[in-house]
C-alpha atoms as a PDB file:
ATOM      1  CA  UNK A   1     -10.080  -3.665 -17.896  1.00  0.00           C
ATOM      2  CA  UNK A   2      -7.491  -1.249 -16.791  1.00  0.00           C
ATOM      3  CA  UNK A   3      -9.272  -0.072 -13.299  1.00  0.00           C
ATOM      4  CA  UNK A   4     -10.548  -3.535 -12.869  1.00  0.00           C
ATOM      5  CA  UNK A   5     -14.267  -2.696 -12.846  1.00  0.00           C
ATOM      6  CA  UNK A   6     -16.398  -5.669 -14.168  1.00  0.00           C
ATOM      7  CA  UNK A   7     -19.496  -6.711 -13.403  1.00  0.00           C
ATOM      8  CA  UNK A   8     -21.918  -9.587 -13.348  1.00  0.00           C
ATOM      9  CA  UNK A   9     -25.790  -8.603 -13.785  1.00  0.00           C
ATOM     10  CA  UNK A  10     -28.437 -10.918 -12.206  1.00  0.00           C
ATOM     11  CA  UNK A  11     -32.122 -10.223 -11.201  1.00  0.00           C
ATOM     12  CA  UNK A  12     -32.456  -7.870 -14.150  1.00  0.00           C
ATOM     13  CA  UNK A  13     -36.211  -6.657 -14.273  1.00  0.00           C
ATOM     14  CA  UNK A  14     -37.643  -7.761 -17.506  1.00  0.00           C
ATOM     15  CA  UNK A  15     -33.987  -9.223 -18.440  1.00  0.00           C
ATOM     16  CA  UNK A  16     -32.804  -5.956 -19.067  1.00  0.00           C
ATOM     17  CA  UNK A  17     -29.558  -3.878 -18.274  1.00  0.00           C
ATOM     18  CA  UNK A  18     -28.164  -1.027 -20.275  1.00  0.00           C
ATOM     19  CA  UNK A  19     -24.590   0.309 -20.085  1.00  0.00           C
ATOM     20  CA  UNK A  20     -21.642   1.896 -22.514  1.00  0.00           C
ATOM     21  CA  UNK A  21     -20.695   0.467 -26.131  1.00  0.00           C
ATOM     22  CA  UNK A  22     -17.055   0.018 -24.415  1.00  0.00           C
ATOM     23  CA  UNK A  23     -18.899  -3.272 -22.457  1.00  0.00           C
ATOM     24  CA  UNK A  24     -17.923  -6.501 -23.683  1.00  0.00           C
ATOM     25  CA  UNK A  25     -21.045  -8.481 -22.790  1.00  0.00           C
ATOM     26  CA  UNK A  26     -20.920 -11.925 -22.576  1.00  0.00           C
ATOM     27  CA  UNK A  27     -24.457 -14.540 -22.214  1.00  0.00           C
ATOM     28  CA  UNK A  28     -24.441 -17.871 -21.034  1.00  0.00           C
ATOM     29  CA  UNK A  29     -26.424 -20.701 -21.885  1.00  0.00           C
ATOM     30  CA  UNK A  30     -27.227 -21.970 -18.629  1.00  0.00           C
ATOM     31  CA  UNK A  31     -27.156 -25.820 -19.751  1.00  0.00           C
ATOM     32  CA  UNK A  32     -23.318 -25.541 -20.656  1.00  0.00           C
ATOM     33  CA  UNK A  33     -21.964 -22.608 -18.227  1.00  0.00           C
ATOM     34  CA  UNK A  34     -22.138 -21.683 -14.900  1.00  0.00           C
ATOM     35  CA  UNK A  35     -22.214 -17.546 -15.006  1.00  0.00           C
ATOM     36  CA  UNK A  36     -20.580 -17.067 -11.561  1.00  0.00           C
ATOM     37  CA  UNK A  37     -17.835 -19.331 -12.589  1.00  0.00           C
ATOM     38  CA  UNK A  38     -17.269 -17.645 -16.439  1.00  0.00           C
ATOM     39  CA  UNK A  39     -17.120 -14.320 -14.107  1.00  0.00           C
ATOM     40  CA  UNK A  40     -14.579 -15.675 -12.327  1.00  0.00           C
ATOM     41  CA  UNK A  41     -12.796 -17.009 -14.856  1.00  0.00           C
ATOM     42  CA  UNK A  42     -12.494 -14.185 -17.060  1.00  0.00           C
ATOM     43  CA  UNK A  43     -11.552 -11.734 -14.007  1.00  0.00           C
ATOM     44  CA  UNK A  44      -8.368 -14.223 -13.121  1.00  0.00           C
ATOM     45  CA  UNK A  45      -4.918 -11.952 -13.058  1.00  0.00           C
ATOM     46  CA  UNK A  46      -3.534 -13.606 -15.826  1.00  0.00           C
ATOM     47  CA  UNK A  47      -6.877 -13.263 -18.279  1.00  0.00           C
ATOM     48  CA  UNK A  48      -6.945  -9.813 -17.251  1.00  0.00           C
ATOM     49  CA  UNK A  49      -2.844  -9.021 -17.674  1.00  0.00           C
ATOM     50  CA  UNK A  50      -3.139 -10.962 -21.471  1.00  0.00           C
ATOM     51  CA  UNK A  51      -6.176  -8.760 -22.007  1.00  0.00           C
ATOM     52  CA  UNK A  52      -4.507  -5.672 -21.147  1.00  0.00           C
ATOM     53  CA  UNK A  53      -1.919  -6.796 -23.397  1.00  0.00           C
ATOM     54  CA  UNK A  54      -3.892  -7.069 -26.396  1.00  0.00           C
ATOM     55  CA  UNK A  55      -5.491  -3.477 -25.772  1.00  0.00           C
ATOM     56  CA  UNK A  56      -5.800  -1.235 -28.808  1.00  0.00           C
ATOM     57  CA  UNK A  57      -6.520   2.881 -28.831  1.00  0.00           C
ATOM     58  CA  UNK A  58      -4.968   5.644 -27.806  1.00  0.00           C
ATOM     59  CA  UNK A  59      -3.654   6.286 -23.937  1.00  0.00           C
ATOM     60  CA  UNK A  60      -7.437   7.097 -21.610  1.00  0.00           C
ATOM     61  CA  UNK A  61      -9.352   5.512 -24.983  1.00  0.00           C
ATOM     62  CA  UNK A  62      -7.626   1.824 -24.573  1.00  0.00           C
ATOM     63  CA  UNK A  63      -9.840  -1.335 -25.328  1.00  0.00           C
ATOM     64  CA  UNK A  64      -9.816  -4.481 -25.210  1.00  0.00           C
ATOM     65  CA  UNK A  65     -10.913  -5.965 -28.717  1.00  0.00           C
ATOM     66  CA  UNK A  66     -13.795  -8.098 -28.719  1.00  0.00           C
ATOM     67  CA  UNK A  67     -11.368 -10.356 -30.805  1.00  0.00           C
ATOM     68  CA  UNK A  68      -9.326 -11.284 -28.068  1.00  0.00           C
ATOM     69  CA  UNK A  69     -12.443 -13.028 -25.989  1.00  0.00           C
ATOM     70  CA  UNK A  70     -13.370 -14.342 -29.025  1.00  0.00           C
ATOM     71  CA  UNK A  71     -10.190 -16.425 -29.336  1.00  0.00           C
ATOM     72  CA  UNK A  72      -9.791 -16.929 -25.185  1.00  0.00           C
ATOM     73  CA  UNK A  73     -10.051 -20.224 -24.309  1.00  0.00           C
ATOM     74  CA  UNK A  74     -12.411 -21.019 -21.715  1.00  0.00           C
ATOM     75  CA  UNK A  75     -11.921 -24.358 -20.174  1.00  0.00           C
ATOM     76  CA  UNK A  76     -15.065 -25.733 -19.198  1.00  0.00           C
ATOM     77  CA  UNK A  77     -15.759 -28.614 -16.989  1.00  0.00           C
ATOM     78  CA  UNK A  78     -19.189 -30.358 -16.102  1.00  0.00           C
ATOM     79  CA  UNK A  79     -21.477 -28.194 -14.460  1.00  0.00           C
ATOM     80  CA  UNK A  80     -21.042 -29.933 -11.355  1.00  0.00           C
ATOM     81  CA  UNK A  81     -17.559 -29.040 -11.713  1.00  0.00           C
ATOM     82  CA  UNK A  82     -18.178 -25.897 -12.079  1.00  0.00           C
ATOM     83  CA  UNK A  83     -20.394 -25.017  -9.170  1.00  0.00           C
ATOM     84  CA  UNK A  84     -17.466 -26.703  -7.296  1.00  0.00           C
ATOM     85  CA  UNK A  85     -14.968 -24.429  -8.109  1.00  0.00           C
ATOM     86  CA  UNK A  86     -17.347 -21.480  -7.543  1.00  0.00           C
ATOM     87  CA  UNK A  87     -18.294 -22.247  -4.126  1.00  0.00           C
ATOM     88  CA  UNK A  88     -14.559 -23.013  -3.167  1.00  0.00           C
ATOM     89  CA  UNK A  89     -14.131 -19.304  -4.595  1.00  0.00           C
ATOM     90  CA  UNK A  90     -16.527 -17.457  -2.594  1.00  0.00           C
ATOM     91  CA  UNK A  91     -15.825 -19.941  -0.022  1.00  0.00           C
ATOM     92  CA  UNK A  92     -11.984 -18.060  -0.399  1.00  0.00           C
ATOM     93  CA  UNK A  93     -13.642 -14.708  -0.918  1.00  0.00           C
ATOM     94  CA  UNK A  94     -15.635 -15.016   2.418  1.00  0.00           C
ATOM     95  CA  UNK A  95     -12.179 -15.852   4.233  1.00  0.00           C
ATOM     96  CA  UNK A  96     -10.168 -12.760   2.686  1.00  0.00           C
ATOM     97  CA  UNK A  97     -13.425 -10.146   3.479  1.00  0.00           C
ATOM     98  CA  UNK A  98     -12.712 -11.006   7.422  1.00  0.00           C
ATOM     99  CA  UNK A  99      -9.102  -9.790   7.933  1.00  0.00           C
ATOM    100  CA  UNK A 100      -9.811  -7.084   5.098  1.00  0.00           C
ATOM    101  CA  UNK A 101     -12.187  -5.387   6.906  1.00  0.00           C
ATOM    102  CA  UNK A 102     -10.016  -5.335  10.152  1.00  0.00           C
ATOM    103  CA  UNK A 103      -7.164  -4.127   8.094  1.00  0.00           C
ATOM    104  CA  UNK A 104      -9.500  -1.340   6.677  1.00  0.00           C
ATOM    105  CA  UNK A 105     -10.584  -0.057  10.325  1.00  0.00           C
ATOM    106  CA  UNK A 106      -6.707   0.530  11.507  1.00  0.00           C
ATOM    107  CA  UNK A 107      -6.086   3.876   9.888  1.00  0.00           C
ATOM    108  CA  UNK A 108      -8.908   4.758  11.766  1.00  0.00           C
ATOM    109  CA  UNK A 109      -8.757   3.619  14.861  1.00  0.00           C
ATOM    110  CA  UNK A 110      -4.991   4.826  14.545  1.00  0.00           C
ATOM    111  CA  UNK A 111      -6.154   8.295  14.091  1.00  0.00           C
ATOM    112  CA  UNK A 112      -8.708   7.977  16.995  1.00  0.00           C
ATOM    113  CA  UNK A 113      -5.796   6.857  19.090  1.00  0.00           C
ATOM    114  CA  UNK A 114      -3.518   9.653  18.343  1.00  0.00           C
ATOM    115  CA  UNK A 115      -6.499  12.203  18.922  1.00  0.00           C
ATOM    116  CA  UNK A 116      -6.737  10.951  22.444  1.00  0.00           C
ATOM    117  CA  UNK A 117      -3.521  11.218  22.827  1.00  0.00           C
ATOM    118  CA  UNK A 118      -2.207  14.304  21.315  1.00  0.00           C
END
């Protein structure tokens, strides 16, 4: 929680991943829950600053205890709904990756300039 990494694990051969103890893993039944949109959910700024919140353990040791996801509440609208609010996500995310990646080439071409120049 505190560097931000998550992850969401699809395709698995046989169904399987492995990872660290300090995972919270979380399974959906398909019938009730979109996964893409419980992914998104739980990775929202304020889920993650109320999570960091609740962390318990020493400073580099800090978790987040399973107890607070298992009191989270999780909204959760009709599947339809749900697959509506994922693609207007990604539909977002595709918009943001654009200018991000132009933004990310600048310091280069910046330097590239300045080498030709100087």
């Amino acid at each position: 929680m505190e560097n931000g990494k998550c992850a969401l694990a699809t395709n698995l051969t046989n169904g399987l991943a492995l990872g660290s103890s300090e995972f919270h893993v979380f399974r959906t039944d398909n019938d009730k829950i979109n996964t893409k949109y419980l992914f998104t959910l739980l990775n929202r700024k304020s889920v993650r600053i109320e999570a960091e919140r609740n962390m318990t353990g020493a400073s580099g040791h800090r978790r987040v205890p399973i107890a607070f996801y298992e009191s989270l509440e999780i909204p959760i609208p009709s599947l339809a709904e749900q697959q509506k609010i994922v693609s207007d996500v990604e539909e977002l995310e595709k918009k943001i990756a654009e200018p991000q990646a132009t933004i990310d080439a600048i310091p280069a071409q910046k330097v590239a300039v300045l080498k030709k120049y100087l």
